[in-house]
N, C-alpha and C. Protein backbone atom coordinates (compact mmCIF):
# COMPACT_ATOMS: atom_id res chain seq x y z
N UNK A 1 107.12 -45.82 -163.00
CA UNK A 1 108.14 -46.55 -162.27
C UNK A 1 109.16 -47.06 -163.27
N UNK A 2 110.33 -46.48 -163.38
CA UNK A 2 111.27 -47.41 -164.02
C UNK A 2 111.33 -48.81 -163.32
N UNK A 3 111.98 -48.96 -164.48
CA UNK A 3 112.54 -51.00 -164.12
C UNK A 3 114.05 -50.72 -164.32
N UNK A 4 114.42 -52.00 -163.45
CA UNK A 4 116.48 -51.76 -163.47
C UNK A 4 116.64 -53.56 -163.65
N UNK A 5 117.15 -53.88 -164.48
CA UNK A 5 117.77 -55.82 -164.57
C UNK A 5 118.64 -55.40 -163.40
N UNK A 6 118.74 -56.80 -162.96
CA UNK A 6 119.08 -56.87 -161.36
C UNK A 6 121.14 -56.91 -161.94
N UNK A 7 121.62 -56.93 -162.61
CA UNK A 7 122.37 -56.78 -162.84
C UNK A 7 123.05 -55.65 -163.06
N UNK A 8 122.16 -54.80 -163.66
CA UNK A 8 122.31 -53.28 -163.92
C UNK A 8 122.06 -52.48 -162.65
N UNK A 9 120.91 -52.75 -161.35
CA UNK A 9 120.43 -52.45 -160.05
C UNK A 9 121.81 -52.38 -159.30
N UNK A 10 122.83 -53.77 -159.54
CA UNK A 10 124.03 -53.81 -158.41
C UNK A 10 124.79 -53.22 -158.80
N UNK A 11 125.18 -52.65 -160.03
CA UNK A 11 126.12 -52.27 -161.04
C UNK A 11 126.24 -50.69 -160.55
N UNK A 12 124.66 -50.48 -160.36
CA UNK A 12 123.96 -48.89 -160.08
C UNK A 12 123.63 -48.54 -158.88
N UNK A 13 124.27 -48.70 -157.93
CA UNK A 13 123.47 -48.90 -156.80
C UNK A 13 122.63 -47.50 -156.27
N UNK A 14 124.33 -46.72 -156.31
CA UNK A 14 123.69 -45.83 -155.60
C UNK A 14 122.93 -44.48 -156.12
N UNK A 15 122.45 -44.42 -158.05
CA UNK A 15 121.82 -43.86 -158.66
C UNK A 15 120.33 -44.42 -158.52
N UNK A 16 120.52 -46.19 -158.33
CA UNK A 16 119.34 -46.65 -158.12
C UNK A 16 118.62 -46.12 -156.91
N UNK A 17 119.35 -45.61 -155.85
CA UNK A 17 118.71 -45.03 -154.68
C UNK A 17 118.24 -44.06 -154.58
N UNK A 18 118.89 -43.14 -155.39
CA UNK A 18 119.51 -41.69 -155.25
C UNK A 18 117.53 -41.38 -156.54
N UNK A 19 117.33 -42.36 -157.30
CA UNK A 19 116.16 -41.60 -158.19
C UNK A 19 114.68 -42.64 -157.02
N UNK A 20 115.06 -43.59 -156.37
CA UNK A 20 114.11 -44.16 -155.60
C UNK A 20 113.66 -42.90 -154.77
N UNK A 21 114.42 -42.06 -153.96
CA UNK A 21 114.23 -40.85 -153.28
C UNK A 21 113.46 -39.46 -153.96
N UNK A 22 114.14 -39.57 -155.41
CA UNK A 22 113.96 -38.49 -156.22
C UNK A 22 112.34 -38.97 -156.96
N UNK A 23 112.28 -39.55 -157.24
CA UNK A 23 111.51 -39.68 -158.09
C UNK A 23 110.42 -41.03 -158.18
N UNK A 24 110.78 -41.83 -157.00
CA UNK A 24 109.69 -42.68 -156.47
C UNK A 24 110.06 -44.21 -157.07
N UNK A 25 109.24 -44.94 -156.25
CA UNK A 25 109.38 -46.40 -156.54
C UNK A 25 110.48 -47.49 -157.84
N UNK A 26 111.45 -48.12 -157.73
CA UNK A 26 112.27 -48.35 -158.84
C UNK A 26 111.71 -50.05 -158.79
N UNK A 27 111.65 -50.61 -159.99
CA UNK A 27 111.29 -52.09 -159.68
C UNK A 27 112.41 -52.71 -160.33
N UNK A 28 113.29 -53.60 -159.78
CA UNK A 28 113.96 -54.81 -160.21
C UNK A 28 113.82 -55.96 -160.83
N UNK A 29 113.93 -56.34 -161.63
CA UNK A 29 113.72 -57.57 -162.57
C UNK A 29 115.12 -58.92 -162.67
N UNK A 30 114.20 -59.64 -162.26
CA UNK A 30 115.10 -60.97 -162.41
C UNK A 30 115.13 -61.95 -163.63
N UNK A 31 115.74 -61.98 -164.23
CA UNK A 31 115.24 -62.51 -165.19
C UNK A 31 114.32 -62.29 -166.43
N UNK A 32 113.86 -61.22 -166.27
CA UNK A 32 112.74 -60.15 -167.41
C UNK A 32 111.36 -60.10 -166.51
N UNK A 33 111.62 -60.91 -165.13
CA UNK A 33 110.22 -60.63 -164.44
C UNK A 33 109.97 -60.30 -163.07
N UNK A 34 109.44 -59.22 -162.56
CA UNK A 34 109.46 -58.28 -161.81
C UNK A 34 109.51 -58.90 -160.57
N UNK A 35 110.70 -58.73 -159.39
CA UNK A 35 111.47 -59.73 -158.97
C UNK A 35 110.99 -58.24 -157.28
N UNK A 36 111.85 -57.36 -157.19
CA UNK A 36 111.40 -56.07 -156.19
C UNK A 36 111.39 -54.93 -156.58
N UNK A 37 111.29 -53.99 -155.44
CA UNK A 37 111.20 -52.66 -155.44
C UNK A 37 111.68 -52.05 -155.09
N UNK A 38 112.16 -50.67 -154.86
CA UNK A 38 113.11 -50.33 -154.31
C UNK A 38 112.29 -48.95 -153.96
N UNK A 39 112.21 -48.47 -152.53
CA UNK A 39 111.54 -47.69 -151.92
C UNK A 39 112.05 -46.53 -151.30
N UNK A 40 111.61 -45.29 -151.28
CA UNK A 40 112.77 -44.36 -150.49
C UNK A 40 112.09 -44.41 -148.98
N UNK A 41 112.58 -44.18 -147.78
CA UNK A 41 112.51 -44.41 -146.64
C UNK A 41 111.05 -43.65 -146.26
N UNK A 42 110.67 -42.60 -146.54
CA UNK A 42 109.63 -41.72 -146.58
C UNK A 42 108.33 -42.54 -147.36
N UNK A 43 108.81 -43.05 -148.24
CA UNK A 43 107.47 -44.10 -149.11
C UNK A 43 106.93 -45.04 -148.34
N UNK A 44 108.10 -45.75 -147.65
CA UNK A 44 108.15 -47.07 -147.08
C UNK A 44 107.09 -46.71 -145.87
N UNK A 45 107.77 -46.15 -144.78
CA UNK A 45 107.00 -45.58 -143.89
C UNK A 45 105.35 -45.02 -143.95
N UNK A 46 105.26 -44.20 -144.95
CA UNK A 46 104.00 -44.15 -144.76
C UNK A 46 102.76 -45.30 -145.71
N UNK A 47 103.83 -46.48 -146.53
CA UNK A 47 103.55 -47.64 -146.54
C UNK A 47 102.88 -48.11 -145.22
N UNK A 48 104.01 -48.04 -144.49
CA UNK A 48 103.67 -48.77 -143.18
C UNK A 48 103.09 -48.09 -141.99
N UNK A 49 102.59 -46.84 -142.27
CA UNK A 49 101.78 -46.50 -141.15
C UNK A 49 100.89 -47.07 -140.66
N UNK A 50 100.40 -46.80 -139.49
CA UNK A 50 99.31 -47.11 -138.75
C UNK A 50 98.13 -47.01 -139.46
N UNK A 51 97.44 -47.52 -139.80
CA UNK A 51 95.76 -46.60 -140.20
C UNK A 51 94.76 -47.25 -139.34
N UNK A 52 93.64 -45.98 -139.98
CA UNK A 52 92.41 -46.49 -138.91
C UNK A 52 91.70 -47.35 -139.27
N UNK A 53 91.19 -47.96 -138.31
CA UNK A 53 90.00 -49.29 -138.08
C UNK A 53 88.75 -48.35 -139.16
N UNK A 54 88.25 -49.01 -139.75
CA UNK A 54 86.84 -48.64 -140.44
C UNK A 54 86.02 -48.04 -139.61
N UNK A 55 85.54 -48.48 -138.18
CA UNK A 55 85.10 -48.05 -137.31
C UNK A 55 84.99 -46.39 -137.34
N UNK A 56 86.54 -46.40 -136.82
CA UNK A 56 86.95 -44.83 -136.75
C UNK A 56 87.32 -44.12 -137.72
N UNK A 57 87.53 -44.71 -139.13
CA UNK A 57 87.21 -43.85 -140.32
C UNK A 57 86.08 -43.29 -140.33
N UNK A 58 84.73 -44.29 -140.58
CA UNK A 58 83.49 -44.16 -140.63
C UNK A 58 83.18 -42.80 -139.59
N UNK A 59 84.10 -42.98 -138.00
CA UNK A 59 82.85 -41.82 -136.79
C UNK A 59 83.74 -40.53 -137.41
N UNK A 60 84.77 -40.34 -138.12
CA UNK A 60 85.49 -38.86 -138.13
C UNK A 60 85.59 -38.66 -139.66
N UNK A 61 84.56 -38.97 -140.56
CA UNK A 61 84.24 -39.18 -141.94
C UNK A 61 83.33 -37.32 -141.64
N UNK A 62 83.56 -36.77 -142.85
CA UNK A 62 82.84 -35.63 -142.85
C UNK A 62 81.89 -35.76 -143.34
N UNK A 63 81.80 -37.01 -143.75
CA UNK A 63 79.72 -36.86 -144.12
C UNK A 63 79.03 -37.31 -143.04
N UNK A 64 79.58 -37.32 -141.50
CA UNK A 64 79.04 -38.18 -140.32
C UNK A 64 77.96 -36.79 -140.05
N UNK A 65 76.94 -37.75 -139.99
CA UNK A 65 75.23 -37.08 -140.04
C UNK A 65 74.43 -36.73 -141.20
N UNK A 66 74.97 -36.82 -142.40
CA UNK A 66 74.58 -36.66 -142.97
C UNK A 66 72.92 -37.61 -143.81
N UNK A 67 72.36 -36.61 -143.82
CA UNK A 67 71.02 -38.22 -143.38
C UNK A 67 71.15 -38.56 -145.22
N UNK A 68 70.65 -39.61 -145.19
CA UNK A 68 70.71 -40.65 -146.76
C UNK A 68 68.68 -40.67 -147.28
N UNK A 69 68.59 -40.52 -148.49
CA UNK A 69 67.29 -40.70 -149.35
C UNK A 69 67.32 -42.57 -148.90
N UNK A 70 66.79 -43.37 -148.51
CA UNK A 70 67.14 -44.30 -148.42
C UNK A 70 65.62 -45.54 -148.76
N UNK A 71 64.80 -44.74 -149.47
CA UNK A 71 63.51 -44.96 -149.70
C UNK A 71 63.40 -46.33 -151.13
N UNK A 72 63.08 -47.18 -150.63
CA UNK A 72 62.86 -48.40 -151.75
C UNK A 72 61.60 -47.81 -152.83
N UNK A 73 62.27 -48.38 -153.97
CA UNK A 73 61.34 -47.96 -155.10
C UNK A 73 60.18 -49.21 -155.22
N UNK A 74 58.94 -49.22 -155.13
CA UNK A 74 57.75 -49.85 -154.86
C UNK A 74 57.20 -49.70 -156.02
N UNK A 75 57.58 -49.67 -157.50
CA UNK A 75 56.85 -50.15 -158.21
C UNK A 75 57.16 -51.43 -159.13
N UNK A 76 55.83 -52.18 -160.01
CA UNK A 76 55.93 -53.34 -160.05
C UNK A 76 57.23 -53.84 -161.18
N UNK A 77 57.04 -55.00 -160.69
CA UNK A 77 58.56 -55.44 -161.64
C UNK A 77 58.36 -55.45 -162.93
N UNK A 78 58.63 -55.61 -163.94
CA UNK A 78 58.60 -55.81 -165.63
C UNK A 78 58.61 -57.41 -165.87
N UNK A 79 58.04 -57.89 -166.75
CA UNK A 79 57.66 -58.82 -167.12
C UNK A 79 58.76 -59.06 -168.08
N UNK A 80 59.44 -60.55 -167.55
CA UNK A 80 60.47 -60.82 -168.77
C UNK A 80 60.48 -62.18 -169.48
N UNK A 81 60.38 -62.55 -170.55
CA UNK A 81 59.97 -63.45 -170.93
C UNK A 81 61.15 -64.59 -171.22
N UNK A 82 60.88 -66.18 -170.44
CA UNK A 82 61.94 -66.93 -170.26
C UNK A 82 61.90 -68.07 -171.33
């Protein structure tokens, strides 16, 4: 991710956009400390998609059935000295 001083960001605007599209996420700095971002419309969006509930990750997961070893190990503990 490049960084742009917010001075250089307004100065630049529309190169600042033009590589947000090209080449992904640009961050702005205020002051020497990371202030925003600058997103191309396609990033943003699938930022903000919908996703699924865990629920319905979990039932359309391709390991659904897959049975699990799920057997506790039953031997004795080790002796540790306190």
């Amino acid at each position: 991710m490049e960084t742009w001083q917010l001075q250089e960001a307004k100065a630049r605007l529309s190169e600042l956009v033009k590589r947000a599209c090209a080449e992904g996420p640009q961050e702005i700095t205020l002051r020497g400390e990371p202030a925003a971002v600058v997103l191309s419309l396609k990033a943003y969006k699938k930022l903000k998609a919908n996703k699924p509930t865990l629920a319905v990750f979990l039932q359309t997961s391709p390991l659904k059935g897959v049975e699990l070893n799920l057997k506790r190990d039953k031997s004795l503990t080790r002796n540790v000295e306190l």
